[in-house]
Protein backbone atom coordinates (compact mmCIF):
# COMPACT_ATOMS: atom_id res chain seq x y z
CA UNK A 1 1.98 13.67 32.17
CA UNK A 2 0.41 10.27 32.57
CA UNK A 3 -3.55 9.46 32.42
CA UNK A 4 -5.17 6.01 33.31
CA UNK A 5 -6.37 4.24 30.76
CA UNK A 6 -9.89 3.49 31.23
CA UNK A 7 -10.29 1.33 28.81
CA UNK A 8 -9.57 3.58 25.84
CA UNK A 9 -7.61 2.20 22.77
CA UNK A 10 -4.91 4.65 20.92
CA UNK A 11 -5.14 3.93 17.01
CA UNK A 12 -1.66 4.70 15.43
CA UNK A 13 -2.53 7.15 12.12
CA UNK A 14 -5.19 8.90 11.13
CA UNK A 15 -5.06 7.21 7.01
CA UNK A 16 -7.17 5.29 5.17
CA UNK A 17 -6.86 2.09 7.41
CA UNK A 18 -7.06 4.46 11.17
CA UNK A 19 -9.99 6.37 9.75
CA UNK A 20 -11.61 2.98 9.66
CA UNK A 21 -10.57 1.83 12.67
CA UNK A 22 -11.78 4.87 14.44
CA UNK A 23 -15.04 4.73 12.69
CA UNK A 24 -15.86 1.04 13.28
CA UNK A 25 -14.33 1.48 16.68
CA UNK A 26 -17.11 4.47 17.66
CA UNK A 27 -19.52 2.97 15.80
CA UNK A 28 -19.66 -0.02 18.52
CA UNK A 29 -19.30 2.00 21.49
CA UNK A 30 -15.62 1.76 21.91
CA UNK A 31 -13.30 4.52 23.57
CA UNK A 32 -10.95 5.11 20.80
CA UNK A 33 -8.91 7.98 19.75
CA UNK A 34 -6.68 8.04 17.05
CA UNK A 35 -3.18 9.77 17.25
CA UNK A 36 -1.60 11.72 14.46
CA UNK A 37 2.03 12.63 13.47
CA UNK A 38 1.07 15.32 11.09
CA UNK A 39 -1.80 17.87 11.64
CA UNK A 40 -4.01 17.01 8.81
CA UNK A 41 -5.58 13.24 8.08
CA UNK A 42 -5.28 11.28 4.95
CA UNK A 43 -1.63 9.65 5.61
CA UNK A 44 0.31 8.26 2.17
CA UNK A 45 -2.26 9.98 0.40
CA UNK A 46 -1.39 14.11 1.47
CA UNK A 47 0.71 15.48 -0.60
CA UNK A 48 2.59 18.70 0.59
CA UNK A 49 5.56 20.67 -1.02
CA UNK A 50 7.45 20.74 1.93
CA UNK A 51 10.01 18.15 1.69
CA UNK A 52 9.84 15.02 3.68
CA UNK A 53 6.52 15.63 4.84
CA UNK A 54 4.73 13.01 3.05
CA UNK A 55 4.62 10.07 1.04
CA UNK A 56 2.53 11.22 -1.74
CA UNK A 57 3.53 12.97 -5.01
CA UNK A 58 1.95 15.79 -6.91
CA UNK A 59 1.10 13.51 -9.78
CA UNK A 60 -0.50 10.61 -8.00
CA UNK A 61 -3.94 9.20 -8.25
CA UNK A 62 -5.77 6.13 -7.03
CA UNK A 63 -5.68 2.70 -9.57
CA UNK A 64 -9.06 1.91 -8.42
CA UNK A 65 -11.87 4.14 -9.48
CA UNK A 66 -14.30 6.49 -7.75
CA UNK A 67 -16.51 3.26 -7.31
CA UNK A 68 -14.09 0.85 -6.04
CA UNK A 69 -11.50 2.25 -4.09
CA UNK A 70 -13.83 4.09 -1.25
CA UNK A 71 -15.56 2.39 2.44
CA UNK A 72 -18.56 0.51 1.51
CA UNK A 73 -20.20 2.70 3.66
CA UNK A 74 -20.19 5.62 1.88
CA UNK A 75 -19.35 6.32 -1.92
CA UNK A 76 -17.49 9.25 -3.72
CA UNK A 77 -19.34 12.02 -5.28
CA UNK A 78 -20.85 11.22 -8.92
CA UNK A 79 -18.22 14.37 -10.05
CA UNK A 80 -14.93 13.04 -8.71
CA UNK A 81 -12.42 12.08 -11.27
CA UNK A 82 -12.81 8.44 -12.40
CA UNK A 83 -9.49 7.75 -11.54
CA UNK A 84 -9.15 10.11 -7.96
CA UNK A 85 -6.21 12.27 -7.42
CA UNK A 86 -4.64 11.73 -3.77
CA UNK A 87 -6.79 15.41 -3.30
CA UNK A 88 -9.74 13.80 -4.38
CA UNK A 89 -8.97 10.86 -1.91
CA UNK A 90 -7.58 13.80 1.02
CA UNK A 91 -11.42 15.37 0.19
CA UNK A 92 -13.67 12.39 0.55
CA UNK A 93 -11.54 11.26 4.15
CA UNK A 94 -12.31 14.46 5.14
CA UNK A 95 -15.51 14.20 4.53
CA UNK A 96 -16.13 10.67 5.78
CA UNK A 97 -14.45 12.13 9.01
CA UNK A 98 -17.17 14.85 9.60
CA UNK A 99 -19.69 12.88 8.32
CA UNK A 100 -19.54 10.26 10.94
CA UNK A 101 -18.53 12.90 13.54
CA UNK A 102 -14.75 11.40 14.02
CA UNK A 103 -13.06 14.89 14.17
CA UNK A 104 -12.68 14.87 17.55
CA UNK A 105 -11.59 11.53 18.34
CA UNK A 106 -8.41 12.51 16.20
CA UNK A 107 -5.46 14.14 18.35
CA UNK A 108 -2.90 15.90 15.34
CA UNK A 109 0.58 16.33 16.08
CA UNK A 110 0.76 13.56 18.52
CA UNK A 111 3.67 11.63 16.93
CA UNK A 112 4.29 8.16 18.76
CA UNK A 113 7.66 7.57 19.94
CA UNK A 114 7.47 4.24 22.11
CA UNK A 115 4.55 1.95 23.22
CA UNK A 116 5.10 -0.67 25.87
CA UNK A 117 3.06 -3.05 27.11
CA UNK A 118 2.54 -2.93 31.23
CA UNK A 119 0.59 -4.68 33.59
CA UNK A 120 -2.94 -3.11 32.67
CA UNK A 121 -2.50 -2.79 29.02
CA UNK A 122 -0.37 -0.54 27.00
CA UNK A 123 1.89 2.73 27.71
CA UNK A 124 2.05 4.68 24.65
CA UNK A 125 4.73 7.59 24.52
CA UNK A 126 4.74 10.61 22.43
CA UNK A 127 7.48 12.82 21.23
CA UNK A 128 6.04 15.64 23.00
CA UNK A 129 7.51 13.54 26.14
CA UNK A 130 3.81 12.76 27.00
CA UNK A 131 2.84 9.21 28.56
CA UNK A 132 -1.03 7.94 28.31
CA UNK A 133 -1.89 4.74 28.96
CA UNK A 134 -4.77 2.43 26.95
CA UNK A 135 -6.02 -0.85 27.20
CA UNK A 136 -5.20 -1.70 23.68
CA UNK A 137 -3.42 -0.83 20.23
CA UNK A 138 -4.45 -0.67 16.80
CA UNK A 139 -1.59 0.00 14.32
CA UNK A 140 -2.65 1.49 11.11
CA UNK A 141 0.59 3.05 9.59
CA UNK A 142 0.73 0.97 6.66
CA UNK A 143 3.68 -0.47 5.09
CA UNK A 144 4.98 2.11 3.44
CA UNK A 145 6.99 4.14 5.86
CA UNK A 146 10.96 3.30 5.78
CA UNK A 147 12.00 3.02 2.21
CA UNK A 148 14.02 0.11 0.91
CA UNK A 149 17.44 1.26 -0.31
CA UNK A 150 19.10 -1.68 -2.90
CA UNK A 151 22.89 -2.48 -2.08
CA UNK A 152 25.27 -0.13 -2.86
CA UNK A 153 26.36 -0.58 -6.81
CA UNK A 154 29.85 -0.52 -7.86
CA UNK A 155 31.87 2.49 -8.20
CA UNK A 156 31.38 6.24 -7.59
CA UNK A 157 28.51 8.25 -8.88
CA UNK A 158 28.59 11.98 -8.96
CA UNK A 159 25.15 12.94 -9.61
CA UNK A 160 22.26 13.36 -6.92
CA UNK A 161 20.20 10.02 -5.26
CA UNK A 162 16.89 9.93 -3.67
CA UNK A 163 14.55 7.00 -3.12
CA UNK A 164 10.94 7.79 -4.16
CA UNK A 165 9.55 8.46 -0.99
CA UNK A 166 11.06 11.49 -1.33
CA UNK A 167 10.00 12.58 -4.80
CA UNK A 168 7.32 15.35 -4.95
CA UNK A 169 6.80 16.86 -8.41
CA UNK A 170 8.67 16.53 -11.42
CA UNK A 171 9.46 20.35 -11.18
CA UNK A 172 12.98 19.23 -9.50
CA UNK A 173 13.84 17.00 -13.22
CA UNK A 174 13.34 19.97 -15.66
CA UNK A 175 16.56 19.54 -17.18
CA UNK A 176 17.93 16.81 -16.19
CA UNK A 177 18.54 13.34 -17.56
CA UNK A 178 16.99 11.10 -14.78
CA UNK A 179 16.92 7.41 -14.12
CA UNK A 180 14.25 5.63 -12.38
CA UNK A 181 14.92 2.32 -10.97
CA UNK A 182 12.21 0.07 -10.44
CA UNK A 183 9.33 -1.49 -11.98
CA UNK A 184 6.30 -0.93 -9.53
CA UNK A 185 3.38 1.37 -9.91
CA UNK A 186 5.59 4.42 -8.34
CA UNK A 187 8.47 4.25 -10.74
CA UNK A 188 6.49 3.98 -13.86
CA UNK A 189 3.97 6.90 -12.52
CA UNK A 190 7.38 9.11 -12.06
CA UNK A 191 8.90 8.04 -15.22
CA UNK A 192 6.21 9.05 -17.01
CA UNK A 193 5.50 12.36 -15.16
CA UNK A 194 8.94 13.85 -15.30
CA UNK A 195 9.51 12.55 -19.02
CA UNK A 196 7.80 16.00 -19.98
CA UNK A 197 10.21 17.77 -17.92
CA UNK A 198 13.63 16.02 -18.22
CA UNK A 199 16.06 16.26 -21.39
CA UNK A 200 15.87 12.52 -21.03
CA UNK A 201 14.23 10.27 -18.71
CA UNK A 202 15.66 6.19 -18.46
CA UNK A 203 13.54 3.43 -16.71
CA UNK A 204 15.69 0.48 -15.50
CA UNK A 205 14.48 -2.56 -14.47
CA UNK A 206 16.04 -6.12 -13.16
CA UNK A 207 13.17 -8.13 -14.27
CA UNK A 208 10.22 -8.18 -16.76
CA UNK A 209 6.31 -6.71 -15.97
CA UNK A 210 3.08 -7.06 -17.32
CA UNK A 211 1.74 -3.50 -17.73
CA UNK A 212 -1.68 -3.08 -17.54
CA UNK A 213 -4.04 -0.44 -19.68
CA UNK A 214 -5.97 1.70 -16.76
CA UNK A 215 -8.86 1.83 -19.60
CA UNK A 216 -9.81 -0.54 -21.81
CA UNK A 217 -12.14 -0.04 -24.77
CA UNK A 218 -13.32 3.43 -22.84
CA UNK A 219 -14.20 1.25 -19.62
CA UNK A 220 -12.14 0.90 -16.16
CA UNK A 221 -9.79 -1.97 -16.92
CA UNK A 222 -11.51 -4.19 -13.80
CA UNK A 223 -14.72 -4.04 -15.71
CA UNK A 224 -13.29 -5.79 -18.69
CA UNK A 225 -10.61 -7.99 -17.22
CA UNK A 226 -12.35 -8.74 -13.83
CA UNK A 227 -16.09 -8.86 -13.65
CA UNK A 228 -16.34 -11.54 -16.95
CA UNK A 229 -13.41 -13.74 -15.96
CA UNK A 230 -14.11 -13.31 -12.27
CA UNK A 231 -16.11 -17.13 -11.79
CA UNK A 232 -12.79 -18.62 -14.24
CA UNK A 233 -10.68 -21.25 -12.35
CA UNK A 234 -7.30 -19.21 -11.80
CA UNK A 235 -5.38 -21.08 -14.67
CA UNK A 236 -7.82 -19.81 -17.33
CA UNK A 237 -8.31 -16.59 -16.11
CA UNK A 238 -4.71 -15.95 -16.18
CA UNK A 239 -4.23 -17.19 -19.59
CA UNK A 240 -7.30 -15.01 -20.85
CA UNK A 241 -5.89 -12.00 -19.18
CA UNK A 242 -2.54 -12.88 -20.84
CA UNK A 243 -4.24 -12.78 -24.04
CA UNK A 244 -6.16 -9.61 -23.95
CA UNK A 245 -3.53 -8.11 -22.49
CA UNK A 246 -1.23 -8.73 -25.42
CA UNK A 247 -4.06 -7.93 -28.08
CA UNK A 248 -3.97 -4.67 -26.28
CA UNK A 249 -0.16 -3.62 -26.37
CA UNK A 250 1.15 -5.80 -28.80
CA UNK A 251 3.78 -7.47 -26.40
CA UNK A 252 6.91 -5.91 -24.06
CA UNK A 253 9.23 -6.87 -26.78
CA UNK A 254 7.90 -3.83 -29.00
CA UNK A 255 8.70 -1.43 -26.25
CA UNK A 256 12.12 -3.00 -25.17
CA UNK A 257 10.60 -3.83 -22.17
CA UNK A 258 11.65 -7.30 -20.72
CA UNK A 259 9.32 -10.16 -21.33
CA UNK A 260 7.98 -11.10 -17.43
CA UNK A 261 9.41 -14.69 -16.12
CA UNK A 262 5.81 -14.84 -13.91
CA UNK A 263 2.23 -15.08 -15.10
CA UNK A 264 0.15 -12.10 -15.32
CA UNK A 265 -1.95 -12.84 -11.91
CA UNK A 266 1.28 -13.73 -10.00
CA UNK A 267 2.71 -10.27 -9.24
CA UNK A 268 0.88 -7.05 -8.60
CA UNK A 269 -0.26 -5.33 -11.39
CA UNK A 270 1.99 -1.89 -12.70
CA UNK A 271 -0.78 0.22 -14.71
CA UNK A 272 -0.35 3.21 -16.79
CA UNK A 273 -2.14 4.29 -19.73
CA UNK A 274 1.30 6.76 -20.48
CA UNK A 275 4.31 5.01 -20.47
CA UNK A 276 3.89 3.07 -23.77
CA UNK A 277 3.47 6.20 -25.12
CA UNK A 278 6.06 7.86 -24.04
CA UNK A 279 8.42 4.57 -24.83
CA UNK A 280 7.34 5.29 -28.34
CA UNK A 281 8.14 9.09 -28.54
CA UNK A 282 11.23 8.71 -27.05
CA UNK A 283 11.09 10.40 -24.24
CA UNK A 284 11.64 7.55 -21.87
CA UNK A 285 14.13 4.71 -22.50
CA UNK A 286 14.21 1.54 -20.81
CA UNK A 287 17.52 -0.18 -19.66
CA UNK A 288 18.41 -3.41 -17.68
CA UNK A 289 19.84 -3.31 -14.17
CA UNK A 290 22.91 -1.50 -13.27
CA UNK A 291 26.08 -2.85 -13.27
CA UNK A 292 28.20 -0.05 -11.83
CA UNK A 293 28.84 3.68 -11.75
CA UNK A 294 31.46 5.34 -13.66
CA UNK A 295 31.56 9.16 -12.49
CA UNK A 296 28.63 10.96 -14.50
CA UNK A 297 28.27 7.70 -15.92
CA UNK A 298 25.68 4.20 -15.53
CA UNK A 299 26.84 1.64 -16.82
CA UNK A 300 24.01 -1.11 -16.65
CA UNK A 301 24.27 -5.22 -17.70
CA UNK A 302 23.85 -5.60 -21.35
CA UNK A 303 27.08 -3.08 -21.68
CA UNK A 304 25.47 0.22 -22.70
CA UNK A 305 26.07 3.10 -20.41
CA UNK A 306 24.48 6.69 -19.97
CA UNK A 307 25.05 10.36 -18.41
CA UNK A 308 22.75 10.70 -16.21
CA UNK A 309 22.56 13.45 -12.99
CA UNK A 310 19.89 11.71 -11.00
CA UNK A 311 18.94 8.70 -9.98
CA UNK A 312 15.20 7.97 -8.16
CA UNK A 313 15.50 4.55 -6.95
CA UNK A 314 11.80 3.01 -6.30
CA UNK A 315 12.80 0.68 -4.78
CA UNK A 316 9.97 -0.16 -2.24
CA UNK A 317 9.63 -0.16 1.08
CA UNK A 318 10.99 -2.11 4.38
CA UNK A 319 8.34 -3.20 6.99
CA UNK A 320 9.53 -1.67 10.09
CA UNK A 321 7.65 -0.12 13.16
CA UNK A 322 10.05 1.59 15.59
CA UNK A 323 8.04 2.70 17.90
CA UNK A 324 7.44 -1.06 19.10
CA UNK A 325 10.90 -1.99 19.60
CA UNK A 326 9.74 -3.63 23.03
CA UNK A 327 7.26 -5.26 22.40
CA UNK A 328 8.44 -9.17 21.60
CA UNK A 329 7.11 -8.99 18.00
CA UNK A 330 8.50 -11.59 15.77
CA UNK A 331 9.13 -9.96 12.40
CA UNK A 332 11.99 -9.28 9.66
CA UNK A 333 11.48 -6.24 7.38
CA UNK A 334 9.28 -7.56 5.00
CA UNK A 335 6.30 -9.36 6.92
CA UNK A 336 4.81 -9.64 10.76
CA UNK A 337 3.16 -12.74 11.00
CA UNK A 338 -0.82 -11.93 12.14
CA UNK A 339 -3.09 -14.23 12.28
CA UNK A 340 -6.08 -13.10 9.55
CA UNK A 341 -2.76 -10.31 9.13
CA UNK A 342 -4.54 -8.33 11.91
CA UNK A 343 -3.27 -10.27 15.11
CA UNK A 344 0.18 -11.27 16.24
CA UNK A 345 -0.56 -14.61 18.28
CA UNK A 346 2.06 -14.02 21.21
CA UNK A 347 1.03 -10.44 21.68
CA UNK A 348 -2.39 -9.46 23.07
CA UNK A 349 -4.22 -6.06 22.85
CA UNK A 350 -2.47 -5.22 20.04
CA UNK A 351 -3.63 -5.47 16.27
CA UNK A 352 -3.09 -4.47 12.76
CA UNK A 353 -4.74 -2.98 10.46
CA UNK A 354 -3.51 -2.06 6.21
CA UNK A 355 -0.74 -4.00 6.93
CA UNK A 356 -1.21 -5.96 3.80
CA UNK A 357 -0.99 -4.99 -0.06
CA UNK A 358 -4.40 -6.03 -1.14
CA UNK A 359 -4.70 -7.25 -5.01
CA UNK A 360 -7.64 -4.49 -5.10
CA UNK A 361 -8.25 -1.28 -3.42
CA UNK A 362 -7.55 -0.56 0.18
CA UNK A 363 -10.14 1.46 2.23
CA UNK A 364 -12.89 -1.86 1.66
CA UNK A 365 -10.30 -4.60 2.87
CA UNK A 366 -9.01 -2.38 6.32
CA UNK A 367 -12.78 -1.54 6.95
CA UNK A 368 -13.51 -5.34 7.16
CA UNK A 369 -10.46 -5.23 8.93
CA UNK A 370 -11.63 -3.07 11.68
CA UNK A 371 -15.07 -4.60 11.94
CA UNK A 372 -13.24 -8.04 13.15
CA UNK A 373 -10.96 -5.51 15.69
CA UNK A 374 -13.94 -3.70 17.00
CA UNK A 375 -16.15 -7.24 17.59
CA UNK A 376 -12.90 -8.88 18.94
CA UNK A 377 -12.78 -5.43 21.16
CA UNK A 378 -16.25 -5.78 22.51
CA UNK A 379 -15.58 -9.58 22.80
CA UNK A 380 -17.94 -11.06 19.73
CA UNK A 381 -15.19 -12.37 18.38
CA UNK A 382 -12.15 -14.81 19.82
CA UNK A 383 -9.60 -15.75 17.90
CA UNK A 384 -8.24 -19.60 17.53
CA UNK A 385 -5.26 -20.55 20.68
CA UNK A 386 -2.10 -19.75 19.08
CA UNK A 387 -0.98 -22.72 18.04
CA UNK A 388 -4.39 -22.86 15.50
CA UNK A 389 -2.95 -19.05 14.44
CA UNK A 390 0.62 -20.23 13.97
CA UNK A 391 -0.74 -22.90 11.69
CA UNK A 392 -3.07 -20.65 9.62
CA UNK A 393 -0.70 -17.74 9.20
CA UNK A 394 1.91 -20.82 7.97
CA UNK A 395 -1.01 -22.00 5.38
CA UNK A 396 -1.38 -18.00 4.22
CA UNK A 397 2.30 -18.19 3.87
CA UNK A 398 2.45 -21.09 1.57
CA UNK A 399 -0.45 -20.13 -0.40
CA UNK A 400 1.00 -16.87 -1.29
CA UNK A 401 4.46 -18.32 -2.19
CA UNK A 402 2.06 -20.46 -4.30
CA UNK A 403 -0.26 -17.33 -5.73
CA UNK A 404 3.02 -14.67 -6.12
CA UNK A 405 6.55 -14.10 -7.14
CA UNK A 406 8.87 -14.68 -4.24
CA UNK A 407 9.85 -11.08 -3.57
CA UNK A 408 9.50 -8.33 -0.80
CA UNK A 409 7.31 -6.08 -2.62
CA UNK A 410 4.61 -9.35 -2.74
CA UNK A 411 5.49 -10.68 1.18
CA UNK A 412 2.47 -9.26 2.32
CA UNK A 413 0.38 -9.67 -0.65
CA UNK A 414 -3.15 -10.84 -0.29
CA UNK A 415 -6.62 -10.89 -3.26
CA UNK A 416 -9.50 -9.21 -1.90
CA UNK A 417 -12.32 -11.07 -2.97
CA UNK A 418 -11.11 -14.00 -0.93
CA UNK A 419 -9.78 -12.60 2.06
CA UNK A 420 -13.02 -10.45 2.27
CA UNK A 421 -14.86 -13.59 2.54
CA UNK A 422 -12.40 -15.12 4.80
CA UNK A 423 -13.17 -12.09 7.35
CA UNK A 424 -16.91 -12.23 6.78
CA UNK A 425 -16.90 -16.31 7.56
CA UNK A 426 -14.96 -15.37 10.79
CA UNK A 427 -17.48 -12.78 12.15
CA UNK A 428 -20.56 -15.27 11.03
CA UNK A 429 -19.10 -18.12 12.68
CA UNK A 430 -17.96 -15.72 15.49
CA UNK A 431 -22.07 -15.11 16.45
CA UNK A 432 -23.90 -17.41 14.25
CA UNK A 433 -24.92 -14.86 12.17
CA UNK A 434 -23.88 -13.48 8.85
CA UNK A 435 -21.83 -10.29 9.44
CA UNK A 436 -23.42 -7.07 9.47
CA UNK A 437 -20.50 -5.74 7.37
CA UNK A 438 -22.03 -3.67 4.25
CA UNK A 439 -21.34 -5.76 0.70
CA UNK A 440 -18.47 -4.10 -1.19
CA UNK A 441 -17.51 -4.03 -4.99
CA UNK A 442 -14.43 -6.15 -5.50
CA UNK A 443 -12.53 -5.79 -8.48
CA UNK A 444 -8.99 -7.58 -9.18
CA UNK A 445 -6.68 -5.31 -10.07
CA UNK A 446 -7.98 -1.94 -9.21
């Protein structure tokens, strides 16, 4: 079945960052319609209990609060949890859906298979076998689709492997002795959730982290670390942070956790108010990386080896989109290059949006994001020849080898605060006015 495509524009996803897109897109008069793999909205965020259906586990909730993490166009409810559960989050999308009449604009079950470009804009092709055409794309499936496997270890191991994309609820450790390998957000969430389940729960990790209280003093972390140091040249805010942060847990070294070779500001943060405490009841151990496998056995670096029956390696995530194979895209699997990291300079009609890991919460960064798509849409805003792109998305580059740890997890890394005003400087200049986007709460580290 093929349809012309009048103009319309297919947004990829129906998350966080296509919810925006679809609202900012309607919102300016633009024939948008978003298409959706599943048949419920709310992407990395649903969680479900049949396997391989989402992202999202049972445990999970936001690291921003009810204040920061939602569009700056309309807040959570005064009763959500301060910290939102990804049903919470699944709640207010649905919400924001129906209250800016977006439900219909979403087609569910409409999985994308291919999209091509032609010679009036872009062929999109479902798994259904259906064909539509549009006049442009706006990708918003995030980053955090194809999970990053490490290279194979050593030896033979006997005892079950998953990669955390796949964990759901720490029903399926009751029993077990389980080791989680990683350092990020996900693996210290899951170690700590299935440490009141398993017989024995061990965190491994290559390299040291700076974990960071969600609370602090009764308040949201950001309102103590962020708001106070927020004017501080970078240099002294990182060595204040590094201070309170030690006052506050009393250094790695009491927890056997390896001291960090990077400054607290130079990787994203890992937060949990629960792992320290379970470090000190014993019910999760921390080891250094694997060295091999010995049967029922890991044996890891420093020469100490444990039984252990499962291993959840989070391990992060490889940037990939399959579906646009054709399309002349230069990329590797940790970072597209896109100009403002919305637009790829030698491809036009087709944009990005969440395809960063902001240094703050999401849904306030990809609805600036789609504010800049919609104008550029309705053409109030050009973009630079590519040459000027090239050149910019080479300065990002540098300034975030500069900023972060060289590593995949931080390849498409960006702090909000600054790249908000970045975006709002390029819709100003764009019509000589000050952009009409609403102000948002930014807060490092939430």
């Amino acid at each position: 079945m093929r349809h012309s495509g009048n103009g319309r524009v297919a947004i990829i996803g129906a998350g966080v960052s296509g919810i925006a897109a679809l609202r900012q897109c309607r919102q300016g008069g633009i024939d948008a319609i978003a298409l959706e793999a599943t048949d419920v909205l709310g992407g990395l965020w649903v969680y479900s209990d049949e396997p391989g259906r989402t992202t999202a586990y049972k445990s999970l909730h936001a690291k921003g609060t009810r204040v920061t993490f939602p569009y700056p166009d309309m807040p959570m409810s005064a009763d959500t949890d301060l910290f939102p559960s990804w049903a919470d989050i699944v709640k207010y999308l649905n919400e924001y859906v129906d209250r800016h009449d977006l439900r219909e604009s979403i087609r569910f079950n409409s999985k994308v298979e291919r999209v091509t470009p032609n010679s009036t804009g872009w062929q999109v092709q479902l798994t259904s076998g259906d064909v539509e055409e549009f006049s442009a794309i706006i990708v918003a499936t995030g980053h955090l689709n194809d999970p990053r496997w490490p290279e194979p270890c050593p030896g033979v191991f006997n005892g079950e492997q998953i990669h955390s994309h796949s964990f759901q609820n720490n029903l399926s450790e009751a029993g077990k002795r389980t080791l989680i390998v990683g350092a990020g957000n996900s693996a210290i969430d899951i170690a700590s959730d299935i440490s009141w389940v398993t017989d024995q729960t061990f965190l491994s990790t290559r390299r040291g982290f700076h974990l960071f209280p969600e609370t602090l003093f009764g308040r949201p972390r950001m309102n103590v670390m962020d708001r106070p140091l927020q004017r501080l040249p970078r240099p002294i805010r990182q060595w204040a942070v590094a201070k309170l942060l030690r006052m506050v847990t009393g250094g790695n070294e009491k927890y056997g956790i390896p001291q960090p070779s990077h400054g607290v500001l130079q990787a994203r943060a890992t937060v949990s108010d629960v792992l320290l405490t379970r470090i000190n009841h014993g019910h999760v151990k921390v080891k250094p990386g694997i060295e091999r496998f010995d049967g029922d056995y890991v044996c890891f670096v420093d020469g100490t080896r444990e039984k252990v029956d499962r291993i959840i390696w989070a391990t992060g995530y490889r940037v990939t989109h399959t579906f646009l194979d054709e399309v002349a895209l230069p990329a590797d699997d940790q970072y597209v290059p896109l100009y403002l990291e919305i637009f790829p300079p030698d491809v036009q009609g087709l944009y990005f949006i969440g395809l960063l890991q902001p240094v703050g919460a999401t849904p306030p960064v990809v609805f600036a994001q789609a504010e800049i798509v919609a104008a550029h849409l309705r053409g109030e805003y050009k973009v630079p020849r590519k040459e000027r792109m090239y050149e910019a998305i080479n300065a990002d580059a540098a300034e975030r080898r500069k900023t972060f740890i060289d590593s995949p997890r931080h390849a498409i890394e960006v702090e909000v605060k600054g790249y908000l005003n970045r975006l709002s400087q390029e819709l100003g200049n764009a019509d000589g006015k000050s952009s009409r986007r609403a102000k948002v709460k930014t807060h490092s580290w939430s």
